[in-house]
PDB file of N, CA and C in Angstrom:
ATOM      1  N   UNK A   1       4.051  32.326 161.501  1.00  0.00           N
ATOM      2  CA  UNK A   1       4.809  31.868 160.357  1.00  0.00           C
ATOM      3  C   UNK A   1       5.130  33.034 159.419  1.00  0.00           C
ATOM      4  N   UNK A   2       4.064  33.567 159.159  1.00  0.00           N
ATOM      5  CA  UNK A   2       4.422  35.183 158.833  1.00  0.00           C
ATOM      6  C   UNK A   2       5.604  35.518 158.882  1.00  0.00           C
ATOM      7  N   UNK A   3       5.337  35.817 160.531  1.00  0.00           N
ATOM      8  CA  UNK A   3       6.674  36.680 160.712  1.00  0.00           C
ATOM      9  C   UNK A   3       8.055  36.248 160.088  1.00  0.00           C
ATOM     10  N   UNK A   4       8.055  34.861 160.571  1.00  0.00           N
ATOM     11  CA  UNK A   4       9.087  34.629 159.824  1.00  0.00           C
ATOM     12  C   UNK A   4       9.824  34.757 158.821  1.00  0.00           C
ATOM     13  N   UNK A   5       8.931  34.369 157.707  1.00  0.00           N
ATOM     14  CA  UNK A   5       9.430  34.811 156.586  1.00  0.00           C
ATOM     15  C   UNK A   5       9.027  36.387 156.007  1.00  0.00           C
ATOM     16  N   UNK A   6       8.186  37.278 156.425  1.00  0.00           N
ATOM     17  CA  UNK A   6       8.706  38.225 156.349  1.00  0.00           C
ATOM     18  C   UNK A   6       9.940  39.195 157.217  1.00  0.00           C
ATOM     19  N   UNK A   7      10.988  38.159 158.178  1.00  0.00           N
ATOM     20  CA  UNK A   7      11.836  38.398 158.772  1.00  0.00           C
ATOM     21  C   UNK A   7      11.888  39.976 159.736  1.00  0.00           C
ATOM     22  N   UNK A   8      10.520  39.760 160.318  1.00  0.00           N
ATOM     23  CA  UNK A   8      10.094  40.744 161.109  1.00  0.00           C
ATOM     24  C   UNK A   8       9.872  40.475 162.428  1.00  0.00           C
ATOM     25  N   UNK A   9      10.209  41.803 163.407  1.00  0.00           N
ATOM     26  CA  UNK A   9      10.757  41.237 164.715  1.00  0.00           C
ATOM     27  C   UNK A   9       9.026  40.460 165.650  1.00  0.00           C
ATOM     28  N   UNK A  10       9.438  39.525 166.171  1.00  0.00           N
ATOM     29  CA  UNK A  10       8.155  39.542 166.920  1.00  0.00           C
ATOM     30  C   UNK A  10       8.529  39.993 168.131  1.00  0.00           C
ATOM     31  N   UNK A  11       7.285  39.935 169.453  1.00  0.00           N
ATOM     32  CA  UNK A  11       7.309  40.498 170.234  1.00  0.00           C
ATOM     33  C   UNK A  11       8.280  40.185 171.653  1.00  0.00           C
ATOM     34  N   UNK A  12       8.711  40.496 171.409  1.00  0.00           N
ATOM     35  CA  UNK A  12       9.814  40.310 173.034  1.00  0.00           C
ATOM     36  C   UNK A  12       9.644  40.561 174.158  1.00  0.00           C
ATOM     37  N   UNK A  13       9.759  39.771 175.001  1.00  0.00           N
ATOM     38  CA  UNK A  13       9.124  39.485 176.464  1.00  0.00           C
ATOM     39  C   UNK A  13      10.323  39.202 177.270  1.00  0.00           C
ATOM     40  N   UNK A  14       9.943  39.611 178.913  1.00  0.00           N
ATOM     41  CA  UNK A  14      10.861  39.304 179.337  1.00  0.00           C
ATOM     42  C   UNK A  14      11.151  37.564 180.090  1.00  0.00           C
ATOM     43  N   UNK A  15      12.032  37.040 180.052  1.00  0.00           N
ATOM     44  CA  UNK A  15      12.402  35.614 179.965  1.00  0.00           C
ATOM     45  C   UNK A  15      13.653  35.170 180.948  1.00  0.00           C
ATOM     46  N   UNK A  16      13.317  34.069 181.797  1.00  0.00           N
ATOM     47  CA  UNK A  16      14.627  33.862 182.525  1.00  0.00           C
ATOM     48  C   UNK A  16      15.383  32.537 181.570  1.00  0.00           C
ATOM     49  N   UNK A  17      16.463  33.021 181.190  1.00  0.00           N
ATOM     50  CA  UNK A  17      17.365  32.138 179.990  1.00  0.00           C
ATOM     51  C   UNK A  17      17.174  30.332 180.253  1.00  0.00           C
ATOM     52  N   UNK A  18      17.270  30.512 182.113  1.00  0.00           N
ATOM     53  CA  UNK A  18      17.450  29.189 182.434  1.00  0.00           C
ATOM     54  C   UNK A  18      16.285  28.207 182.630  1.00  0.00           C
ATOM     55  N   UNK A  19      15.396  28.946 182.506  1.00  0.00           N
ATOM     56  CA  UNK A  19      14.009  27.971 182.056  1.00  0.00           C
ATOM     57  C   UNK A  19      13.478  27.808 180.001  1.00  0.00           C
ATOM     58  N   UNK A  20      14.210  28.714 179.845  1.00  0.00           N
ATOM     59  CA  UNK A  20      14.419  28.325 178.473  1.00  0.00           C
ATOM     60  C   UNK A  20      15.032  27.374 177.569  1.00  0.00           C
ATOM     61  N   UNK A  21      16.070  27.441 178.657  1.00  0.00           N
ATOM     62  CA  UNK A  21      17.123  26.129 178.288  1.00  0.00           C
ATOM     63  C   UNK A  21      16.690  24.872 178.810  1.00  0.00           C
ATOM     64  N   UNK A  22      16.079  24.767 180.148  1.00  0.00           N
ATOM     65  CA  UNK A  22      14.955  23.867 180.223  1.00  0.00           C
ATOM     66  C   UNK A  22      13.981  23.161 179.514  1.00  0.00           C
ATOM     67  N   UNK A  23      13.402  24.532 178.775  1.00  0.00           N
ATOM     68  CA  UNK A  23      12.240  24.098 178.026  1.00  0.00           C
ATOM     69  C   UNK A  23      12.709  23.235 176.472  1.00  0.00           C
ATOM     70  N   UNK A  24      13.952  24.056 176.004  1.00  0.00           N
ATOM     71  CA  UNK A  24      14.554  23.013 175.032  1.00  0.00           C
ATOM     72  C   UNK A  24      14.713  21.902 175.093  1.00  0.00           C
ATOM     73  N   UNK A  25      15.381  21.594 176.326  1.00  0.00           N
ATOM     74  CA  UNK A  25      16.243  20.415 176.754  1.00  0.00           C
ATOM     75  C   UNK A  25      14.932  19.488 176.401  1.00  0.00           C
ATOM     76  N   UNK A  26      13.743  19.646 177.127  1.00  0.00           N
ATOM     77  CA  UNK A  26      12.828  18.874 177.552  1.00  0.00           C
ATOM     78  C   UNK A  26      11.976  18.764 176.057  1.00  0.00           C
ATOM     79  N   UNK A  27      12.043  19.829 175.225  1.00  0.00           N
ATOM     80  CA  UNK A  27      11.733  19.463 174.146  1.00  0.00           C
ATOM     81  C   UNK A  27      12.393  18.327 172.921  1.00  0.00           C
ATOM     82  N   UNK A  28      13.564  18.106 173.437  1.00  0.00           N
ATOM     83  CA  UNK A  28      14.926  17.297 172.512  1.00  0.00           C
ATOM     84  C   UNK A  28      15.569  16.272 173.629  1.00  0.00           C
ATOM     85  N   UNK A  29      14.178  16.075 174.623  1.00  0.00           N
ATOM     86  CA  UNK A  29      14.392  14.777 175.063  1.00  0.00           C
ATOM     87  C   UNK A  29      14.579  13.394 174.773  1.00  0.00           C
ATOM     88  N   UNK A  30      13.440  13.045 174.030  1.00  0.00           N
ATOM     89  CA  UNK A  30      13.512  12.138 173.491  1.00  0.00           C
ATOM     90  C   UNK A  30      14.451  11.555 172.374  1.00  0.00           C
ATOM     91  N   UNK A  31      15.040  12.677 171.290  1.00  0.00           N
ATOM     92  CA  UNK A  31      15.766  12.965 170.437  1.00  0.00           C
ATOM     93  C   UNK A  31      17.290  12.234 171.176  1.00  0.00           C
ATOM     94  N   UNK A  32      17.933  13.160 171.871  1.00  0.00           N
ATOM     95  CA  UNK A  32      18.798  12.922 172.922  1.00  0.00           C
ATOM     96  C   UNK A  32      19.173  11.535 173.102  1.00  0.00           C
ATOM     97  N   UNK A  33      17.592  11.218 173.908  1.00  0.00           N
ATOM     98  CA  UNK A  33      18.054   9.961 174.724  1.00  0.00           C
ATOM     99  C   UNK A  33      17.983   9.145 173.547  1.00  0.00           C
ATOM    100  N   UNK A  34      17.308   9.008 172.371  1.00  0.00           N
ATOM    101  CA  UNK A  34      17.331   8.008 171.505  1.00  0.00           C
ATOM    102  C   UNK A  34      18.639   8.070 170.563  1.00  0.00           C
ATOM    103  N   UNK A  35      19.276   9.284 171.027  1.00  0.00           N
ATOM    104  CA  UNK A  35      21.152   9.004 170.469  1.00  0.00           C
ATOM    105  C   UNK A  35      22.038   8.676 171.383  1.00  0.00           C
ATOM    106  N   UNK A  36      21.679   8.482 172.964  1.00  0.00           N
ATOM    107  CA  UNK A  36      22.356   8.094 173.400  1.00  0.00           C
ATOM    108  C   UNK A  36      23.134   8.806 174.002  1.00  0.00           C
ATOM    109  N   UNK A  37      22.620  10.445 174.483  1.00  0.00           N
ATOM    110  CA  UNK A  37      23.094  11.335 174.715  1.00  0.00           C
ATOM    111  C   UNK A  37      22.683  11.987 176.216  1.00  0.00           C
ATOM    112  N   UNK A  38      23.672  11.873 177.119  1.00  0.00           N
ATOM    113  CA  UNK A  38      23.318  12.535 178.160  1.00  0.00           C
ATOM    114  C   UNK A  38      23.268  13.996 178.440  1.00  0.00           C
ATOM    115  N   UNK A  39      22.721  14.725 179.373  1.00  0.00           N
ATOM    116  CA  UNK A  39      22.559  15.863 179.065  1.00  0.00           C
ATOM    117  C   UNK A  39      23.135  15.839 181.153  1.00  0.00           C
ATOM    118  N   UNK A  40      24.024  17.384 181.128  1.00  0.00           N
ATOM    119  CA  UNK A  40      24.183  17.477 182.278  1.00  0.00           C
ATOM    120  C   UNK A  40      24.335  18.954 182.077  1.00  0.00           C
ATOM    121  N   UNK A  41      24.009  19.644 183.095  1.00  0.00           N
ATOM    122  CA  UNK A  41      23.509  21.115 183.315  1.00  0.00           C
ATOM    123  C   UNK A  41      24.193  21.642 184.863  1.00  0.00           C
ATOM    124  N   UNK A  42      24.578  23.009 184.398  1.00  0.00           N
ATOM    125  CA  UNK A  42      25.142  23.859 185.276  1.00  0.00           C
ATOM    126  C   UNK A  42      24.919  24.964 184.678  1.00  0.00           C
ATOM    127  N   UNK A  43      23.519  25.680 185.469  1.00  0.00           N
ATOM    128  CA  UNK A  43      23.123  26.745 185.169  1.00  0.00           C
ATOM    129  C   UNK A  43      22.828  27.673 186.611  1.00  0.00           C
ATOM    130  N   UNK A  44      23.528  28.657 186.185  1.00  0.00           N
ATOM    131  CA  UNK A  44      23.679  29.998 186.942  1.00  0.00           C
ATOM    132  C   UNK A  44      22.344  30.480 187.432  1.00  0.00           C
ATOM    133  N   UNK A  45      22.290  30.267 189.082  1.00  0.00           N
ATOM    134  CA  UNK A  45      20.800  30.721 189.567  1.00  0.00           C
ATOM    135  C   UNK A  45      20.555  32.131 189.523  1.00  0.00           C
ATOM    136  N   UNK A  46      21.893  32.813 189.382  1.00  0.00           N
ATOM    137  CA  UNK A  46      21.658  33.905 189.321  1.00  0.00           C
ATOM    138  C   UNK A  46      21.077  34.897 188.273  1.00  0.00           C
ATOM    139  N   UNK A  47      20.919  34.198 187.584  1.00  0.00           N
ATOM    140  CA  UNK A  47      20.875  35.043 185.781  1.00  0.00           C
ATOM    141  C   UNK A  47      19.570  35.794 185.691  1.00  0.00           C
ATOM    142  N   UNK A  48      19.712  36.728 185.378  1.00  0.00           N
ATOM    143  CA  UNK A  48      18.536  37.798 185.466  1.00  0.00           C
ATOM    144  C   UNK A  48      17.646  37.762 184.349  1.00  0.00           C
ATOM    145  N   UNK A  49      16.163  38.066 184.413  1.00  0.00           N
ATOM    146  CA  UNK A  49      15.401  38.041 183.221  1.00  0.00           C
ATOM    147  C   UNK A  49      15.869  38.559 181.875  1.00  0.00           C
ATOM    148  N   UNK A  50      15.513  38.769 181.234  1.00  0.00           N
ATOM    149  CA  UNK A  50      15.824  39.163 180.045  1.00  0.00           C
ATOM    150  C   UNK A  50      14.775  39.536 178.766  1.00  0.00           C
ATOM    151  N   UNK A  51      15.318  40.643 177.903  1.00  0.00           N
ATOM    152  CA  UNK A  51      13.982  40.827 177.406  1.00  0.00           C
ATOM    153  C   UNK A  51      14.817  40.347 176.174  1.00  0.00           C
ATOM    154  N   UNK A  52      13.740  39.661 175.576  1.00  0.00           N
ATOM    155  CA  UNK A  52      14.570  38.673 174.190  1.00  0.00           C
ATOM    156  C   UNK A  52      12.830  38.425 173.158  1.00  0.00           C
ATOM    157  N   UNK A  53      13.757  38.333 172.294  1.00  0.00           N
ATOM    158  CA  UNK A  53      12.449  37.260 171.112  1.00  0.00           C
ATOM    159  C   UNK A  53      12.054  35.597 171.609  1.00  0.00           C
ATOM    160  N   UNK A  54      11.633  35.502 172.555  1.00  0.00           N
ATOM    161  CA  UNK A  54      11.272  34.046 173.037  1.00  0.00           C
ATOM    162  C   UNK A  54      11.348  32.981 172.207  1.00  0.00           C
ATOM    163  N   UNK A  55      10.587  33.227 171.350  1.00  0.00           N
ATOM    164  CA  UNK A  55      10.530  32.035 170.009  1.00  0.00           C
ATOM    165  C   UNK A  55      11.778  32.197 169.143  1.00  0.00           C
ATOM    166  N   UNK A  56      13.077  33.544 168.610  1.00  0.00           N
ATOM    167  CA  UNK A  56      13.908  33.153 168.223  1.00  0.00           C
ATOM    168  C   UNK A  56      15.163  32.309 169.282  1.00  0.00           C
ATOM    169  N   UNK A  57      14.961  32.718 170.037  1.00  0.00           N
ATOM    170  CA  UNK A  57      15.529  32.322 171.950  1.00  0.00           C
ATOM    171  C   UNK A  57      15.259  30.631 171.717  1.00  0.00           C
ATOM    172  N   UNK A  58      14.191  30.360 171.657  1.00  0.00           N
ATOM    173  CA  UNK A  58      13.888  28.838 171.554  1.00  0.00           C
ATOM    174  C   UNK A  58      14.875  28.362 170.338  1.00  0.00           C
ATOM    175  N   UNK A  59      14.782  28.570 168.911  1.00  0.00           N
ATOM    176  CA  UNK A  59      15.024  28.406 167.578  1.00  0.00           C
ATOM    177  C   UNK A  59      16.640  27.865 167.671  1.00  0.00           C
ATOM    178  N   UNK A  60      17.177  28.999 168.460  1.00  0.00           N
ATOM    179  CA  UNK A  60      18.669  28.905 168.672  1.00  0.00           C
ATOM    180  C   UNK A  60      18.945  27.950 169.715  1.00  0.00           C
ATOM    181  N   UNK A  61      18.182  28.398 170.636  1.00  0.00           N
ATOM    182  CA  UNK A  61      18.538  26.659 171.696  1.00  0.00           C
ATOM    183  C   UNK A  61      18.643  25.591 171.181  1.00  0.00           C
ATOM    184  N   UNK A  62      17.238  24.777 170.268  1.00  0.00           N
ATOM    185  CA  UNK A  62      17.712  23.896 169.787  1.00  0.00           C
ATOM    186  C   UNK A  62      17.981  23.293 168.418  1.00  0.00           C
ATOM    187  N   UNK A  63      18.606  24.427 168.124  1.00  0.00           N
ATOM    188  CA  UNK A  63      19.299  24.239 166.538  1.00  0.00           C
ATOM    189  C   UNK A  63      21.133  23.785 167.334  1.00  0.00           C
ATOM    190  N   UNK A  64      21.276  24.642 168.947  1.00  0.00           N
ATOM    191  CA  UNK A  64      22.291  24.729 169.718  1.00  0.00           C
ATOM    192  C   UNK A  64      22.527  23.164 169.696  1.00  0.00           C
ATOM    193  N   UNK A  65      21.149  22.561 170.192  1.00  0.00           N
ATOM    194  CA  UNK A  65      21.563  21.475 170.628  1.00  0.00           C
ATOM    195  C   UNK A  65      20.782  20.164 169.855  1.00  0.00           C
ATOM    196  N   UNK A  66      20.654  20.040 168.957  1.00  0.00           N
ATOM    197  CA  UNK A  66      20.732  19.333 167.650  1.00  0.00           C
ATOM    198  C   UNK A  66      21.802  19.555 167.284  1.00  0.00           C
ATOM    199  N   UNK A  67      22.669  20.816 167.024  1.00  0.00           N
ATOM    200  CA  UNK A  67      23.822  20.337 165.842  1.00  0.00           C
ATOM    201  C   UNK A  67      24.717  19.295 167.355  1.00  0.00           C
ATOM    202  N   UNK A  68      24.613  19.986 168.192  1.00  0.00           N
ATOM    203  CA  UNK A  68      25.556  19.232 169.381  1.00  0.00           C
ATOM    204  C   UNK A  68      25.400  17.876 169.298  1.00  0.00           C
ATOM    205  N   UNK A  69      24.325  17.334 169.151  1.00  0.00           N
ATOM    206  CA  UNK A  69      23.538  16.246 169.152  1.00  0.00           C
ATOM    207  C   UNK A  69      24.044  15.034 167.843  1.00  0.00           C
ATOM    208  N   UNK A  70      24.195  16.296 166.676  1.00  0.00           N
ATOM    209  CA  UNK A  70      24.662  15.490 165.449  1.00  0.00           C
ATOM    210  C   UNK A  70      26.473  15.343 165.552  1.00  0.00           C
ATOM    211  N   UNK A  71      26.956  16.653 166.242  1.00  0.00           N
ATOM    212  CA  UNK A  71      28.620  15.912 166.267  1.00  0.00           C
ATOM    213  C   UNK A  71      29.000  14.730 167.247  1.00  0.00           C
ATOM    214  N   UNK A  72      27.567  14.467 167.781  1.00  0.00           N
ATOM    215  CA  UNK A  72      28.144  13.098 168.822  1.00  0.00           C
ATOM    216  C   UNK A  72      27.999  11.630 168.167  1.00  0.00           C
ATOM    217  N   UNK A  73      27.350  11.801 166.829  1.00  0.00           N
ATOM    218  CA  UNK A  73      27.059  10.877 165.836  1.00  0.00           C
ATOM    219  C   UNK A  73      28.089  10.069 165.998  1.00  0.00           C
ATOM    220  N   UNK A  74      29.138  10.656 165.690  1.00  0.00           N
ATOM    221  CA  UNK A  74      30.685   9.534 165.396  1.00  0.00           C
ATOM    222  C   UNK A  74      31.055   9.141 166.339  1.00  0.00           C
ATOM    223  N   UNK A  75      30.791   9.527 167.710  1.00  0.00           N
ATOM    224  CA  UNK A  75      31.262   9.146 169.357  1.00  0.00           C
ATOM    225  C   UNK A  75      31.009   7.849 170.057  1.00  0.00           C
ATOM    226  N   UNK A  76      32.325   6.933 169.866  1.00  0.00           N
ATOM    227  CA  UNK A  76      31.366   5.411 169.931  1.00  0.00           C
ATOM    228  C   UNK A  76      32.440   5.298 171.062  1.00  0.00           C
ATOM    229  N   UNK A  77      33.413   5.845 171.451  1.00  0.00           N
ATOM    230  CA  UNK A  77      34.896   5.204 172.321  1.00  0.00           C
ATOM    231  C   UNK A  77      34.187   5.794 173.989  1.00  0.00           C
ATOM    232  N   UNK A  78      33.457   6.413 174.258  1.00  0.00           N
ATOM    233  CA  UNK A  78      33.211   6.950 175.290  1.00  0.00           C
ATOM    234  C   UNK A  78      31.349   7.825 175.581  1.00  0.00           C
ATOM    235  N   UNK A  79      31.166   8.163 176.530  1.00  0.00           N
ATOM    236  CA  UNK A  79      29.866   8.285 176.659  1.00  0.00           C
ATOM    237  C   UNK A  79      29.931   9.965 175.858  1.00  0.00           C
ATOM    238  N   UNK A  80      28.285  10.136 175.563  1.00  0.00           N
ATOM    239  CA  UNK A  80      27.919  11.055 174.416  1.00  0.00           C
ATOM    240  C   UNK A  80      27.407  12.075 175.517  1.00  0.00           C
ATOM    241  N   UNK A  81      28.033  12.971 175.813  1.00  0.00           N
ATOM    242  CA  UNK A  81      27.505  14.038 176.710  1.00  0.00           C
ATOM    243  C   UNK A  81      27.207  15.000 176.574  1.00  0.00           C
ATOM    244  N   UNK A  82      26.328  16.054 176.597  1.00  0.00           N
ATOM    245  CA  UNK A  82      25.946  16.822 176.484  1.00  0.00           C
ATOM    246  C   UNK A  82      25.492  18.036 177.305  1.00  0.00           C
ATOM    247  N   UNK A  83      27.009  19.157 177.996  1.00  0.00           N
ATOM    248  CA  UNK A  83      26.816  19.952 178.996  1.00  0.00           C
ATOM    249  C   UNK A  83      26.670  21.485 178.790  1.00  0.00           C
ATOM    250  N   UNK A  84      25.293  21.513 179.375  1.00  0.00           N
ATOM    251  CA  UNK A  84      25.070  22.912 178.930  1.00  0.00           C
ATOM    252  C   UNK A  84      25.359  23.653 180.136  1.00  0.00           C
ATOM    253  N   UNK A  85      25.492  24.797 180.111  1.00  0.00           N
ATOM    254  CA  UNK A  85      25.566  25.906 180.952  1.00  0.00           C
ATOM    255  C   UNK A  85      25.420  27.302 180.786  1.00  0.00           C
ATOM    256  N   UNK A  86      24.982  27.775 182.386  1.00  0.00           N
ATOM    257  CA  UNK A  86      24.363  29.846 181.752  1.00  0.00           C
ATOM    258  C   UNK A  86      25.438  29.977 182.807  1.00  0.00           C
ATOM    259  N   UNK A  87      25.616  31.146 182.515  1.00  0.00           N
ATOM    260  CA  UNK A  87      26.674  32.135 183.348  1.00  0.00           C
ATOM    261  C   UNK A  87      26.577  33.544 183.006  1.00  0.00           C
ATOM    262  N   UNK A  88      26.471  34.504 184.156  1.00  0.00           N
ATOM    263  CA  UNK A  88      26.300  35.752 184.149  1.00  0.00           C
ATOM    264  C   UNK A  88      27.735  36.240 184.304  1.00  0.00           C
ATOM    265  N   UNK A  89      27.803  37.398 183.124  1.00  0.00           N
ATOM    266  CA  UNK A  89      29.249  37.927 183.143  1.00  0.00           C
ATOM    267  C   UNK A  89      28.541  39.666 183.578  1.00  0.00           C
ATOM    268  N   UNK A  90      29.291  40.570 184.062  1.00  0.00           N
ATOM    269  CA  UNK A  90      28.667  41.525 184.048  1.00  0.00           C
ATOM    270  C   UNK A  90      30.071  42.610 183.970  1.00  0.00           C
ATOM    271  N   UNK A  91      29.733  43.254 182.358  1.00  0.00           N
ATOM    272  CA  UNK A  91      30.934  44.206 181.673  1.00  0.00           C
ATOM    273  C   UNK A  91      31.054  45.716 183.119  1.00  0.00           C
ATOM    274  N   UNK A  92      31.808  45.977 182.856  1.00  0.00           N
ATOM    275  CA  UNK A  92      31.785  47.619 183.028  1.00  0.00           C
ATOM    276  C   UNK A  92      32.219  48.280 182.425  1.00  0.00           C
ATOM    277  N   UNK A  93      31.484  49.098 182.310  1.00  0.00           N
ATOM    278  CA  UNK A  93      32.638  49.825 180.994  1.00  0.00           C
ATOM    279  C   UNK A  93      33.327  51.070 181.217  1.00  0.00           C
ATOM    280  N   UNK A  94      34.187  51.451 181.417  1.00  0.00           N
ATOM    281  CA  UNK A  94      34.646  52.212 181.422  1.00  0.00           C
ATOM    282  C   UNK A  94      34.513  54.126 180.863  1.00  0.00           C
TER     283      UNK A  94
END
């Protein structure tokens, strides 16, 4: 909690994105299903670890998918879906 509010980096580990997004999902399960919100996934097997802040990594997932969650509030004409997806782009640079 610290860290937080003294807005200092914590420790970064390396992380595969798509079990992260997992771990959200499954955390804002219940949330979800009690709005009525389906969740459908297409995530890239390929996506390589990553070295990230895990816990800000989490924070953003599901702040990602709460606000997603709250624009389906008004969605009464059709089903409330919710599709996430990873995809590996890989730059070159010149």
């Amino acid at each position: 909690m610290r860290a937080l509010f003294k807005r200092q980096r914590t420790a970064e580990i390396w992380c595969n994105v798509n079990h992260a997004i997992n771990d959200a999902l499954m955390l804002e399960r219940n949330e979800l299903s009690g709005r009525g919100v389906q969740v459908e996934k297409a995530l890239d097997q390929s996506s390589p670890p990553l070295r990230v802040d895990a816990h800000q990594l989490q924070q953003v997932l599901l702040n990602l998918i709460a606000n997603a969650a709250d624009a389906m509030n008004s969605v009464t004409d059709r089903k409330r879906t919710l599709r996430v997806t990873s995809e590996v782009k890989i730059r070159m640079s010149s």
